[in-house]
Protein backbone atom coordinates (compact mmCIF):
# COMPACT_ATOMS: atom_id res chain seq x y z
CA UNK A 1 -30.40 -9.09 15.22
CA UNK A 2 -27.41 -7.23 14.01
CA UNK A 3 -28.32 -3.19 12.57
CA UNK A 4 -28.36 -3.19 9.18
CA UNK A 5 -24.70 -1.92 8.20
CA UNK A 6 -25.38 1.74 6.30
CA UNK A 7 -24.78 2.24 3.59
CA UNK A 8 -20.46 4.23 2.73
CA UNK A 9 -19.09 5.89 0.31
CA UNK A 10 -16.12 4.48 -1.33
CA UNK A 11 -13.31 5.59 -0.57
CA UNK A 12 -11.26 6.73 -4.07
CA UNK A 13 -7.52 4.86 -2.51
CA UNK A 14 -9.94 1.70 -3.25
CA UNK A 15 -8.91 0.24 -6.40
CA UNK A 16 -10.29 -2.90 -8.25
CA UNK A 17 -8.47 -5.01 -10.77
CA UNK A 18 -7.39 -8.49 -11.89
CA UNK A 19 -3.77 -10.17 -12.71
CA UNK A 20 -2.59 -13.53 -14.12
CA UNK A 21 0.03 -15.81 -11.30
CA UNK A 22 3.19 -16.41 -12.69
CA UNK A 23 2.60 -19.71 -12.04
CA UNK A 24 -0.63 -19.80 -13.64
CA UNK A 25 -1.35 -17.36 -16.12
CA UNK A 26 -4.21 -19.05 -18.17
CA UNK A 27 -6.54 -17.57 -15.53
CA UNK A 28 -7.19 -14.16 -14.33
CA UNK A 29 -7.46 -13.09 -10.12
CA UNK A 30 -9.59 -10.51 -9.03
CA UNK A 31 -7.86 -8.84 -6.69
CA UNK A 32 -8.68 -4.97 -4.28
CA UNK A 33 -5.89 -3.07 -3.49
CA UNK A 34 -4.96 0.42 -1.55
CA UNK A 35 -1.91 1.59 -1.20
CA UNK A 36 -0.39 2.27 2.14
CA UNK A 37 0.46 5.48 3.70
CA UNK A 38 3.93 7.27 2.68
CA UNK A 39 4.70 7.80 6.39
CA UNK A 40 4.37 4.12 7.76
CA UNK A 41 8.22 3.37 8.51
CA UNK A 42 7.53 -1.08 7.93
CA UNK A 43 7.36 -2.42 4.64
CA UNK A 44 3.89 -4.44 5.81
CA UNK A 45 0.70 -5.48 3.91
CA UNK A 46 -2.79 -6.28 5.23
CA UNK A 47 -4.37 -8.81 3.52
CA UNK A 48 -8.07 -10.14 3.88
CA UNK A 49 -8.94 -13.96 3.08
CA UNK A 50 -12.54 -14.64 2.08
CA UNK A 51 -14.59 -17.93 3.61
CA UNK A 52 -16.14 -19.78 1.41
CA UNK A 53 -19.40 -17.79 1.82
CA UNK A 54 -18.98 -14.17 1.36
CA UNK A 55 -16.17 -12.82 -1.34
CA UNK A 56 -13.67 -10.16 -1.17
CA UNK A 57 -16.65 -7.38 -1.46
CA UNK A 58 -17.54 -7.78 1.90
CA UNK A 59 -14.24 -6.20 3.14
CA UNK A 60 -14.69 -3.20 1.44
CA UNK A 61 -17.05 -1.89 4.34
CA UNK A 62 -14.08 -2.96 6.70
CA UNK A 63 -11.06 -1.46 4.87
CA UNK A 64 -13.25 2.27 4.61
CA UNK A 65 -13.56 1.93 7.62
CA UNK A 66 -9.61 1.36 8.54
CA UNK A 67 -8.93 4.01 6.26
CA UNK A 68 -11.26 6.37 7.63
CA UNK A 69 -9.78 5.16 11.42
CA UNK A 70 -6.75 5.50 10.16
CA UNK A 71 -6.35 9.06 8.61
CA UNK A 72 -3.92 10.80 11.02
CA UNK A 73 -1.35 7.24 12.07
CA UNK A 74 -1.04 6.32 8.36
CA UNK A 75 -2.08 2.92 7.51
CA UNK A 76 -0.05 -0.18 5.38
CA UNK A 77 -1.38 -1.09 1.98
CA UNK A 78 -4.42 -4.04 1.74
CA UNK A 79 -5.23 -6.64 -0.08
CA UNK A 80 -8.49 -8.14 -0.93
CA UNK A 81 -9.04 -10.64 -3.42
CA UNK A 82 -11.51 -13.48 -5.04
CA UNK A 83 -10.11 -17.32 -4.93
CA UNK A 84 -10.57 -19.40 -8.40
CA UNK A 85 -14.02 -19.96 -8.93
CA UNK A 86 -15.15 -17.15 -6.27
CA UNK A 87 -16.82 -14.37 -6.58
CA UNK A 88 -15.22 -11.82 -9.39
CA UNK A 89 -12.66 -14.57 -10.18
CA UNK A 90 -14.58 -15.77 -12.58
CA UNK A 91 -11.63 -18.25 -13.80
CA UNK A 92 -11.48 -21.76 -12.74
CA UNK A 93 -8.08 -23.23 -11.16
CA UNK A 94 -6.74 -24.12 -14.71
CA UNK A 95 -4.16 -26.77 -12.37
CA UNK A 96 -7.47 -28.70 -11.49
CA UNK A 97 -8.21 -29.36 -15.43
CA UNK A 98 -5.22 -31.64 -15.08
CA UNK A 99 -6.37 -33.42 -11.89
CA UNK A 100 -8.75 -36.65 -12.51
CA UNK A 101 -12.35 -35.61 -13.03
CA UNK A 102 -14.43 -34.55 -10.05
CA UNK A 103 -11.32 -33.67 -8.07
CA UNK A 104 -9.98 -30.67 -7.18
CA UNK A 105 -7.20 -28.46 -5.57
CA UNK A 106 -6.62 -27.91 -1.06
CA UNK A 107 -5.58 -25.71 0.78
CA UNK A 108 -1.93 -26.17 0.58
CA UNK A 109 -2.21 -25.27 -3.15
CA UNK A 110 -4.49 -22.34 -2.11
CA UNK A 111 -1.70 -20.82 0.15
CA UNK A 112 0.52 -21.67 -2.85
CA UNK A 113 -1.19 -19.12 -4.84
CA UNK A 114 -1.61 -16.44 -2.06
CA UNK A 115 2.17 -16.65 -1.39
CA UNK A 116 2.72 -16.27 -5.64
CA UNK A 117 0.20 -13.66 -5.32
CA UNK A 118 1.65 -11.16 -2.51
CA UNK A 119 5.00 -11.70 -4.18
CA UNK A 120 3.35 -10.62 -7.49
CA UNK A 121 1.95 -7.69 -5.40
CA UNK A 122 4.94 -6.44 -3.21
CA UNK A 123 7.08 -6.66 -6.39
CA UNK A 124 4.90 -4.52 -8.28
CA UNK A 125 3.25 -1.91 -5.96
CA UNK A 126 6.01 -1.95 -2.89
CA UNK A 127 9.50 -2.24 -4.62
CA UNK A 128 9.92 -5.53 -2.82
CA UNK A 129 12.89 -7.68 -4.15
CA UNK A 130 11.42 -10.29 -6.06
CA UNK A 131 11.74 -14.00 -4.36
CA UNK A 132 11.78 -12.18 -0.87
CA UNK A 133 9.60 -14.42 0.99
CA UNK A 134 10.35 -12.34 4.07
CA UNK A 135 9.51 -8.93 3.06
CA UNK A 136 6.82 -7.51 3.26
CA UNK A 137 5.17 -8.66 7.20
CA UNK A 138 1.56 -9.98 6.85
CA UNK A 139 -1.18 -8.73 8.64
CA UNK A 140 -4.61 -11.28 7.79
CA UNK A 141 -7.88 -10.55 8.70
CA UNK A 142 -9.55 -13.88 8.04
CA UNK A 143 -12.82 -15.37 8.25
CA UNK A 144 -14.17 -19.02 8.16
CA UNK A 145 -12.07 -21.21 6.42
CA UNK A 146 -9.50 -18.29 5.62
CA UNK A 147 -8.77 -18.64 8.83
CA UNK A 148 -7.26 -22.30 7.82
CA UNK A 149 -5.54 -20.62 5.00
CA UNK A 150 -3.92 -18.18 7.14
CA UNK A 151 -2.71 -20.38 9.77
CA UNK A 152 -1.29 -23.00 6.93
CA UNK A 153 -0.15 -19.85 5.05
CA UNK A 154 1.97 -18.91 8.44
CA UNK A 155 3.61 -22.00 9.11
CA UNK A 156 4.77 -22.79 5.41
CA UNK A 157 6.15 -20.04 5.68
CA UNK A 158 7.34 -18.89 8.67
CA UNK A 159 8.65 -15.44 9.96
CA UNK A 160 6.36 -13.96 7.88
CA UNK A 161 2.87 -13.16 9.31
CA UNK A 162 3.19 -10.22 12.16
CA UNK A 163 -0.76 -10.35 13.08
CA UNK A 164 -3.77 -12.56 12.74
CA UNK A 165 -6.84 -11.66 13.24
CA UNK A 166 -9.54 -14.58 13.11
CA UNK A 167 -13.18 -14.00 12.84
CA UNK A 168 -15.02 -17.02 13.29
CA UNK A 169 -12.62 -19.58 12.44
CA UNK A 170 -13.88 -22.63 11.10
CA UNK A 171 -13.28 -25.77 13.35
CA UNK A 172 -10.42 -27.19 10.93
CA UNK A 173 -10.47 -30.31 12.86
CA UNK A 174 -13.88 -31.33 13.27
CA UNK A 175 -16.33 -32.54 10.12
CA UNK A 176 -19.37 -30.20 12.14
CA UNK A 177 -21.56 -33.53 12.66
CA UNK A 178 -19.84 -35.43 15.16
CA UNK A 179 -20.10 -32.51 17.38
CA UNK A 180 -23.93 -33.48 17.80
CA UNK A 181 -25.29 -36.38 19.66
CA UNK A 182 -25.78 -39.47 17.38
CA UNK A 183 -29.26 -41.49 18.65
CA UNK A 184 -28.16 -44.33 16.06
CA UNK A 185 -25.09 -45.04 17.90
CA UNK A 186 -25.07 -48.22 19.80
CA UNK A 187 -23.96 -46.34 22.97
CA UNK A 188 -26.29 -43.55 22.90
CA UNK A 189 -27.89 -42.56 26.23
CA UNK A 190 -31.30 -40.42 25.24
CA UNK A 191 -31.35 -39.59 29.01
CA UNK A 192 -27.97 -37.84 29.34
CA UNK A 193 -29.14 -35.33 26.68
CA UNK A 194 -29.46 -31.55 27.82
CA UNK A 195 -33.32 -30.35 29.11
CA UNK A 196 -34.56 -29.87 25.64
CA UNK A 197 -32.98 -31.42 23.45
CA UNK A 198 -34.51 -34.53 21.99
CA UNK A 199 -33.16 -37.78 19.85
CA UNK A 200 -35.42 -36.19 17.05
CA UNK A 201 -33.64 -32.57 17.23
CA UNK A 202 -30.21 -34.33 17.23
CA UNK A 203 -30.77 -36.50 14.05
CA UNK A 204 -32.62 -33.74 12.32
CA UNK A 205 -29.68 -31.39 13.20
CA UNK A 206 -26.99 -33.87 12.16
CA UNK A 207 -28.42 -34.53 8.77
CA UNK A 208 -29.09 -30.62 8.31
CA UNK A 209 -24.95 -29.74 8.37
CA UNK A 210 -23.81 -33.12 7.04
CA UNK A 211 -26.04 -31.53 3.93
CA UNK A 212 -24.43 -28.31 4.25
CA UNK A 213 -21.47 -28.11 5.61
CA UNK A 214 -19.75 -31.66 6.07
CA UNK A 215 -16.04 -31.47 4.33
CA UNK A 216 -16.68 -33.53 1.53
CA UNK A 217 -19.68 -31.23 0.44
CA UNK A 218 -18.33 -29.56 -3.06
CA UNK A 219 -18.27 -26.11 -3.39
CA UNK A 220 -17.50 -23.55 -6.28
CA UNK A 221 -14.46 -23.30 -5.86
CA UNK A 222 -13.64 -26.95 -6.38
CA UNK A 223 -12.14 -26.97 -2.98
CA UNK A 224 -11.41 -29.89 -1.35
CA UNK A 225 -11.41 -29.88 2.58
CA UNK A 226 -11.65 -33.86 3.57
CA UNK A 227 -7.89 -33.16 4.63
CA UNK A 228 -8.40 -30.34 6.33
CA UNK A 229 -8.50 -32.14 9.74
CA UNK A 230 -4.99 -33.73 9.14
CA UNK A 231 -3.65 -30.43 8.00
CA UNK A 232 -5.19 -28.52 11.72
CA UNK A 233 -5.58 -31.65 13.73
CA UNK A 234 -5.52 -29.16 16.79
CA UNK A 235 -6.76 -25.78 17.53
CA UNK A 236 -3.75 -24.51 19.92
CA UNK A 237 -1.07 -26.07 17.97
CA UNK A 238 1.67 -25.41 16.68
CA UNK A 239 2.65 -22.17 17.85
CA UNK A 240 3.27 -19.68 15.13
CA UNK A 241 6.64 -17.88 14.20
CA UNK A 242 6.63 -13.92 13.75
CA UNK A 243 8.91 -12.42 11.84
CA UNK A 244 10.36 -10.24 14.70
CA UNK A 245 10.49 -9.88 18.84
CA UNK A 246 6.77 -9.03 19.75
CA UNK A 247 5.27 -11.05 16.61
CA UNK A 248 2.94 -13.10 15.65
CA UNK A 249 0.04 -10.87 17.25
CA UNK A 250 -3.27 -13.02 17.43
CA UNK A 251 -6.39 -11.58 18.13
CA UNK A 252 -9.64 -14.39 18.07
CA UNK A 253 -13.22 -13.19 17.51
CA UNK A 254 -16.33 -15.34 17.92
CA UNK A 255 -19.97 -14.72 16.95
CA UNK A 256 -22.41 -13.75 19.39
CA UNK A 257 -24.01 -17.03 20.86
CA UNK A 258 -27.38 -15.60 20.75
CA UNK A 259 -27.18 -14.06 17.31
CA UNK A 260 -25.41 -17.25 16.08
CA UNK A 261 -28.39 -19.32 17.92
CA UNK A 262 -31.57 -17.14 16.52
CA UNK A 263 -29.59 -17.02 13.28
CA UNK A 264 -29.56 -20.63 13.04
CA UNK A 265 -32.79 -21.14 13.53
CA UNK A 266 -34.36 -18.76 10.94
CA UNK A 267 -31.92 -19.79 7.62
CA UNK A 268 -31.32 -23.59 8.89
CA UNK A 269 -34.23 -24.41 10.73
CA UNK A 270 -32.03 -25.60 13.92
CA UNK A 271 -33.59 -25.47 17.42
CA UNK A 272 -32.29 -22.74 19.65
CA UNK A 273 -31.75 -25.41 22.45
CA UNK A 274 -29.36 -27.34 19.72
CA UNK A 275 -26.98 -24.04 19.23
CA UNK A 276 -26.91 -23.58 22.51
CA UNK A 277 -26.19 -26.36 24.15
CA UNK A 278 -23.96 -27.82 21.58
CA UNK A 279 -22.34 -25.43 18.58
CA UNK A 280 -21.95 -22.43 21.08
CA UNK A 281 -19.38 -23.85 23.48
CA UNK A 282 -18.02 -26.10 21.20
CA UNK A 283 -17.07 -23.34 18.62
CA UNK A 284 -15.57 -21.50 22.21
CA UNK A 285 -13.42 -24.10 23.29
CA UNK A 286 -11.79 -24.13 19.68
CA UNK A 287 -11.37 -20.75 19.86
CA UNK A 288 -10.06 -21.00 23.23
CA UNK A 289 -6.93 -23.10 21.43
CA UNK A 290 -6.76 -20.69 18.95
CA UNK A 291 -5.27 -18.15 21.25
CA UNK A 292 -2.61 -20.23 22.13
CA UNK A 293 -1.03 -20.51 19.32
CA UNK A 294 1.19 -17.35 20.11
CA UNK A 295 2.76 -16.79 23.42
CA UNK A 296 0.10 -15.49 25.78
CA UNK A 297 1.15 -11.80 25.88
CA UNK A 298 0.65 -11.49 22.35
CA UNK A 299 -2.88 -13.45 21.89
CA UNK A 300 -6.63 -11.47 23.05
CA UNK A 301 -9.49 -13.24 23.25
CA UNK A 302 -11.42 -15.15 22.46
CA UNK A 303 -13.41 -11.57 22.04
CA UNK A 304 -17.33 -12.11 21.13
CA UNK A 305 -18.65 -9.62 18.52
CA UNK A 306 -22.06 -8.69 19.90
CA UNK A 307 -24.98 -8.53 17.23
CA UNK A 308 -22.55 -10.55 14.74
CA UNK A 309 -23.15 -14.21 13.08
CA UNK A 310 -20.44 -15.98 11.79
CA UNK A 311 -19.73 -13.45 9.26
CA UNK A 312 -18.43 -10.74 11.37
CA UNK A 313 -17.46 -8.74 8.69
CA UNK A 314 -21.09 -8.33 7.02
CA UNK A 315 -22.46 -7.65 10.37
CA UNK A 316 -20.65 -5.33 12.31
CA UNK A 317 -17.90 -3.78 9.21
CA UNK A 318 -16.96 -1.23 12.16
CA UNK A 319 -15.98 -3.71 14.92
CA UNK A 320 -13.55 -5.45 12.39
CA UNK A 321 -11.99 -2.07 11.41
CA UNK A 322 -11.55 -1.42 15.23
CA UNK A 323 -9.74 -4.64 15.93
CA UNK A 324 -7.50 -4.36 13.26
CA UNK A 325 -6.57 -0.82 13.68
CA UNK A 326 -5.61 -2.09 17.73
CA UNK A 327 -3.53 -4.37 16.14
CA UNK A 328 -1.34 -1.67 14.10
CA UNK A 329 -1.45 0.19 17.04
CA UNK A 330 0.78 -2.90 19.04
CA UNK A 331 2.28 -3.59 15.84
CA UNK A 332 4.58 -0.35 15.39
């Protein structure tokens, strides 16, 4: 199991506070923001996107870290914040009050808002020209299903993302049941299944994240992910466009498969055998696409964070900090 992360200081360049969208200022964002060194010669901005599990607090760990890492090179401002309906963001998405009842907003409208929100930001904190979609260059550190958001974010809009760094990206294009053996399928074969696994493991197991974590489950946020597979349909495609020669960077982390497995078992009940033989290396090979959506000289990984679940950045705070701060290393 991972060591529990001690406990930091925080930092005083940490600041916490909440702002209205332009576009939809009924409803207040709670957003956490430091400002970047004086001495960094790119107008850039680092900006952390939640899953739908943990909320923007878990970063701070990460971005004390960076700063700490980061004392003598300088580092670019960074940008946490809570989605509608998450976390300190209290405030529902006042757009889905005019939807039909029960449904609610995706993930293009999501990267709406984070693209009215970093323009909100750069035109207030970084003297950035307001409507310049290009300015200032995107670093995300993402996690889960901010990983989707990130890679939608970068090809709406592209030439504007310089770096991605994943951390256990959800598997936009699968509905995390299929992935398991069905036994009531009419071609189901109980004697091709792996030494240890049984018929009664791989119903149990299906019903278990069909419960939990099938797209259509609702969440707080009211967001919707049954098109989430139409948006992603493929791991390794497209490619994504930097804004300059040497850009997009893309660095993929994965969980550690033992972790993940022992993990699994304690808070979902799911045999060992099961995670091994079945969410390990499929969660691999998706993050084996991942890395090829940049040219190859650009991508690392897939890297597995040893002692780390699937959310990195509760478990190891230090590792994330020292993957990032490579990446503004290659990103001068």
């Amino acid at each position: 199991m991972a060591k529990p992360t001690p406990a930091i200081a925080i930092p005083k360049e940490i600041q916490h506070s909440y702002l209205a969208l332009q576009t939809k200022p009924s409803a207040q964002v709670s957003y956490t923001y430091v400002s970047g060194s004086d001495d960094i010669p790119r107008r850039s901005l680092i900006v952390f996107l939640n899953g739908l599990g943990l909320t923007k607090s878990f970063w701070i760990p990460v971005i004390a870290s960076v700063l700490q890492k980061r004392k003598s090179a300088g580092c670019p401002p960074m940008l946490a914040y809570d989605r509608y309906g998450q976390g300190s963001t209290t405030d529902a998405d006042p757009f889905d009050k005019e939807k039909e009842t029960g449904e609610g907003h995706d993930i293009t409208d999501v990267v709406k808002d984070l693209r009215q929100l970093i323009s909100q930001i750069a035109y207030e904190k970084l003297a950035v020209v307001e409507g310049d979609v290009y300015n200032p260059e995107l670093i995300f550190v993402c996690n889960s299903i901010g990983c989707a958001i990130a890679r939608v974010y970068a090809e709406t809009y592209p030439r504007t993302v310089a770096g991605v760094l994943f951390l256990d990206s959800i598997m936009a294009n699968s509905d995390l049941v299929a992935m398991w053996p069905d036994p009531d399928a009419a071609d189901f074969d109980a004697s091709s299944l792996p030494e240890g696994v049984t018929p009664e493991f791989c119903k149990e197991t299906r019903a278990v994240y069909g419960k939990l974590f099938h797209p259509s489950v609702p969440n707080q946020e009211n967001l919707i992910r049954n098109n989430l597979a139409q948006l992603l349909p493929f791991s390794d495609a497209p490619q994504l466009i930097g804004p300059r020669e040497g850009t997009p960077l893309v660095t993929v982390v994965g969980h550690d498969p033992d972790y993940f497995a022992e993990e699994s078992l304690l808070k979902l009940g799911t045999p060992k055998v099961m995670s091994m033989h079945y969410t390990n290396p499929y969660w691999h090979r998706y993050n084996e696409g991942l890395i090829e959506i940049t040219a190859s000289h650009l991508a690392k990984g897939p890297v597995l964070a040893k002692g780390c679940g699937h959310f990195i950045q509760k478990d190891n705070p230090d590792f994330v900090a020292d993957e990032l701060c490579e990446m503004l290393s290659r990103l001068r």
